[in-house]
Protein backbone atom coordinates (compact mmCIF):
# COMPACT_ATOMS: atom_id res chain seq x y z
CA UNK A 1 62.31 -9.50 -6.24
CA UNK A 2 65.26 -8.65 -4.07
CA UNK A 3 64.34 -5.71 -1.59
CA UNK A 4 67.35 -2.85 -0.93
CA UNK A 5 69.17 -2.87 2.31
CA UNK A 6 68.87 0.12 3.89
CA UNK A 7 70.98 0.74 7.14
CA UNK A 8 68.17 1.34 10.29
CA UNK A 9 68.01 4.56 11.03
CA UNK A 10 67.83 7.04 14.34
CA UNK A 11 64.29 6.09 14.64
CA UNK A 12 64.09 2.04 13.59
CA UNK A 13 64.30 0.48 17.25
CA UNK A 14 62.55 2.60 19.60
CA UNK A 15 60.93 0.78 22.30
CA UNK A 16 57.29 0.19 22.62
CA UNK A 17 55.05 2.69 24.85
CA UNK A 18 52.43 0.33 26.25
CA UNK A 19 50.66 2.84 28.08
CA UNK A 20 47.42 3.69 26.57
CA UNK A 21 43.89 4.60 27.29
CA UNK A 22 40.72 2.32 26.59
CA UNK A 23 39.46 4.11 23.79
CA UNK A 24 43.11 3.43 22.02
CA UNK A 25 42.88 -0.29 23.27
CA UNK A 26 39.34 -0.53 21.62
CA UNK A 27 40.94 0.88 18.63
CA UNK A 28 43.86 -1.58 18.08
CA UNK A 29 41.46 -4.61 19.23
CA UNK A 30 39.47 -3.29 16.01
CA UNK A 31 41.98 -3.56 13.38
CA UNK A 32 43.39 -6.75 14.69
CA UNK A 33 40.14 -8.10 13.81
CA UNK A 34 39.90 -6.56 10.36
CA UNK A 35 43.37 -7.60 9.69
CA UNK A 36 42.76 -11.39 10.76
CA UNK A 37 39.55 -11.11 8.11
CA UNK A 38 42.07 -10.24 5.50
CA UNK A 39 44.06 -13.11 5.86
CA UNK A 40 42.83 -15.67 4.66
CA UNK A 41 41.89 -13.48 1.22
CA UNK A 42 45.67 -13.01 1.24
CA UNK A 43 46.48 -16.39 1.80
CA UNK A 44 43.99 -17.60 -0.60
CA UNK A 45 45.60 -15.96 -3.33
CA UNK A 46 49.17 -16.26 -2.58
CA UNK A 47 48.14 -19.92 -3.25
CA UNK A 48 46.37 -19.51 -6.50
CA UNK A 49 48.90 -17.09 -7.70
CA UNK A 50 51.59 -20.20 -6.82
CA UNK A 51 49.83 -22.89 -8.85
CA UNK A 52 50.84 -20.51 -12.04
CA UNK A 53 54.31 -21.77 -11.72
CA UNK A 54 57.46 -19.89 -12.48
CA UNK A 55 58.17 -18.08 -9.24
CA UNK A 56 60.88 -15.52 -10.27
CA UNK A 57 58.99 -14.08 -13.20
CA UNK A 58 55.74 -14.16 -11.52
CA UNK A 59 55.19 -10.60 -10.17
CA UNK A 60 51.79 -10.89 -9.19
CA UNK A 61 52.89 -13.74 -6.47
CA UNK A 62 55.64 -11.96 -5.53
CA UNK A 63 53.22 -8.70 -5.17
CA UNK A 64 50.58 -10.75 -3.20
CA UNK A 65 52.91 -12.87 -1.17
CA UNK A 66 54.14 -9.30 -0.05
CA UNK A 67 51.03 -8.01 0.80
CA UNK A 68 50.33 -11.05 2.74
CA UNK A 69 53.33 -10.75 4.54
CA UNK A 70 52.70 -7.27 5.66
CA UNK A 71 49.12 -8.17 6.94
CA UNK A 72 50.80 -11.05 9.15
CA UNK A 73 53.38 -8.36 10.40
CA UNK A 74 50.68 -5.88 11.25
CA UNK A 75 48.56 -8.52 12.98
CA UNK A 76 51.75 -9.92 15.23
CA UNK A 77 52.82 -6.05 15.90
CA UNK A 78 49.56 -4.98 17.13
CA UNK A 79 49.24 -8.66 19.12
CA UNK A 80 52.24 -7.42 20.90
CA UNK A 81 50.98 -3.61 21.57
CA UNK A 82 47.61 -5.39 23.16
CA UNK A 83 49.46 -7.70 25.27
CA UNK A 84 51.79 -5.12 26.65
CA UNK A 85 49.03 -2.67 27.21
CA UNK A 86 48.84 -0.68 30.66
CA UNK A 87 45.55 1.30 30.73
CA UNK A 88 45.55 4.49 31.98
CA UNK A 89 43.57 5.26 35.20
CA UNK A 90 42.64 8.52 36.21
CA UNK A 91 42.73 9.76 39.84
CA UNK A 92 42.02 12.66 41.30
CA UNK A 93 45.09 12.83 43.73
CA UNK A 94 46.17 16.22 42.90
CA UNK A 95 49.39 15.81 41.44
CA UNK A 96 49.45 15.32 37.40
CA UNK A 97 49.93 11.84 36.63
CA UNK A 98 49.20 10.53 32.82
CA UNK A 99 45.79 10.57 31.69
CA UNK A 100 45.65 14.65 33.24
CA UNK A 101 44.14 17.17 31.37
CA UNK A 102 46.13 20.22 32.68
CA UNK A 103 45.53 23.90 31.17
CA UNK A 104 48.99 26.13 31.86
CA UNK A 105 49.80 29.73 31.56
CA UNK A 106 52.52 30.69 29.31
CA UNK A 107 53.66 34.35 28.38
CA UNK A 108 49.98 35.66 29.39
CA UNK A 109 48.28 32.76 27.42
CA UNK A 110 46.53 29.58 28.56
CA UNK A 111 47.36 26.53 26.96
CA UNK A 112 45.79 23.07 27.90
CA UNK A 113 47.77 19.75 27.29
CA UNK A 114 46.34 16.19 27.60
CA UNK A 115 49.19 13.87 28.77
CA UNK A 116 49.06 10.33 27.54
CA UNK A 117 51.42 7.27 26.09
CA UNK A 118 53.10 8.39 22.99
CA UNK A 119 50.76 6.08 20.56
CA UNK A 120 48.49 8.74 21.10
CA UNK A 121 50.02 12.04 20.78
CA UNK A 122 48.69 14.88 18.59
CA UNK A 123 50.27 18.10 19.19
CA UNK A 124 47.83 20.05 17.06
CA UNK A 125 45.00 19.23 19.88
CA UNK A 126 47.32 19.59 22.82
CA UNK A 127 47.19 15.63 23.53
CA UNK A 128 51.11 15.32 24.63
CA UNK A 129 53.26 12.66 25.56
CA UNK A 130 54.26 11.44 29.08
CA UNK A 131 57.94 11.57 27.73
CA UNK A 132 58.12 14.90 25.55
CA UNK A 133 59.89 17.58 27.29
CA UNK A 134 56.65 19.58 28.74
CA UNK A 135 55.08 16.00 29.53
CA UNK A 136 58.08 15.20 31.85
CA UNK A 137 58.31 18.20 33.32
CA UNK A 138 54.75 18.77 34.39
CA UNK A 139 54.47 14.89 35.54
CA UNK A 140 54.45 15.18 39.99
CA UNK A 141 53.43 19.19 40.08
CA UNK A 142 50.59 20.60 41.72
CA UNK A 143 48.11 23.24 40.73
CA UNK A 144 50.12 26.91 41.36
CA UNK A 145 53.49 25.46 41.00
CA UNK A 146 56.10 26.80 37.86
CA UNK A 147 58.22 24.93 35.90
CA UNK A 148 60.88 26.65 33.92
CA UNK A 149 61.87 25.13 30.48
CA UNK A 150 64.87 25.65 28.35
CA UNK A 151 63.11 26.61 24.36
CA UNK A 152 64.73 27.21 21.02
CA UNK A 153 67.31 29.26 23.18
CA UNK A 154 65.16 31.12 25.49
CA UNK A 155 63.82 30.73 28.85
CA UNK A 156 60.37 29.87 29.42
CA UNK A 157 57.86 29.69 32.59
CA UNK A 158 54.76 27.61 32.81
CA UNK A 159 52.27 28.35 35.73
CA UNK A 160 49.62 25.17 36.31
CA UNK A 161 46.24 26.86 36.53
CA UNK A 162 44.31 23.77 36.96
CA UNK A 163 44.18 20.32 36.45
CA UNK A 164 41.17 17.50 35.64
């Protein structure tokens, strides 16, 4: 079974964020291990499958050597992530660094963002990336100063209330 070439995209080659905290670490250490007990299931029955012979009408081999394939890719990609890996340490310096928990005032609302590696993001609970526009831009401050930010056209002013 020939796969379709597809021409990579805007999004196929980004580099790898190795920052990360330990709980994310913990995490990927987990499913490397679940994914190296799958292997030799996989592998066990890409060989059975093959002792059925004809290899171009044989779907199921084709199906499992696939599957097989993508457990090996998962295990080397997340073998890589570990490797690379740069915990994050918090300090209590007083500038934001990553791994701050900083609550903001925007248009007469608080808002509090969690800035981490961006394996970790999730917008909906405010956990934002070192490299996203607000995470760049609040990276160095200091409780009390403003940043202004360019938004969908408008201008708009963040005040850093406080910082943990």
């Amino acid at each position: 079974m020939q796969l379709p070439y597809r021409k990579p995209g805007k999004y196929t080659h980004l580099p790898n964020d190795p920052i990360m905290t330990g709980h994310k670490f913990a995490e990927l250490k987990k499913q490397l291990q679940q994914l190296k007990a799958k292997k030799p299931h996989a592998a066990a029955e890409v060989a059975r499958l093959a002792e059925l012979g004809d290899f171009s009408e044989n779907v199921e081999y084709q199906q499992a050597k696939g599957r097989l394939r993508g457990i090996l890719n998962a295990i080397t990609k997340i073998e890589f992530q570990l490797n690379q890996a740069e915990i994050i340490e918090k300090n209590n310096s007083g500038i934001i660094e990553i791994g701050n928990t900083v609550t903001v005032e925007v248009d007469g609302k608080e808002k509090i963002y969690t800035i981490l590696g961006s394996s970790e993001t999730d917008p909906t609970k405010g956990i934002i990336s070192h490299t996203s526009p607000i995470g760049e831009a609040l990276l160095g401050k200091k409780i009390g100063e403003h940043i202004e930010m360019k938004l969908k056209n408008k201008l708009v002013q963040y005040t850093i209330i406080k910082m943990q």
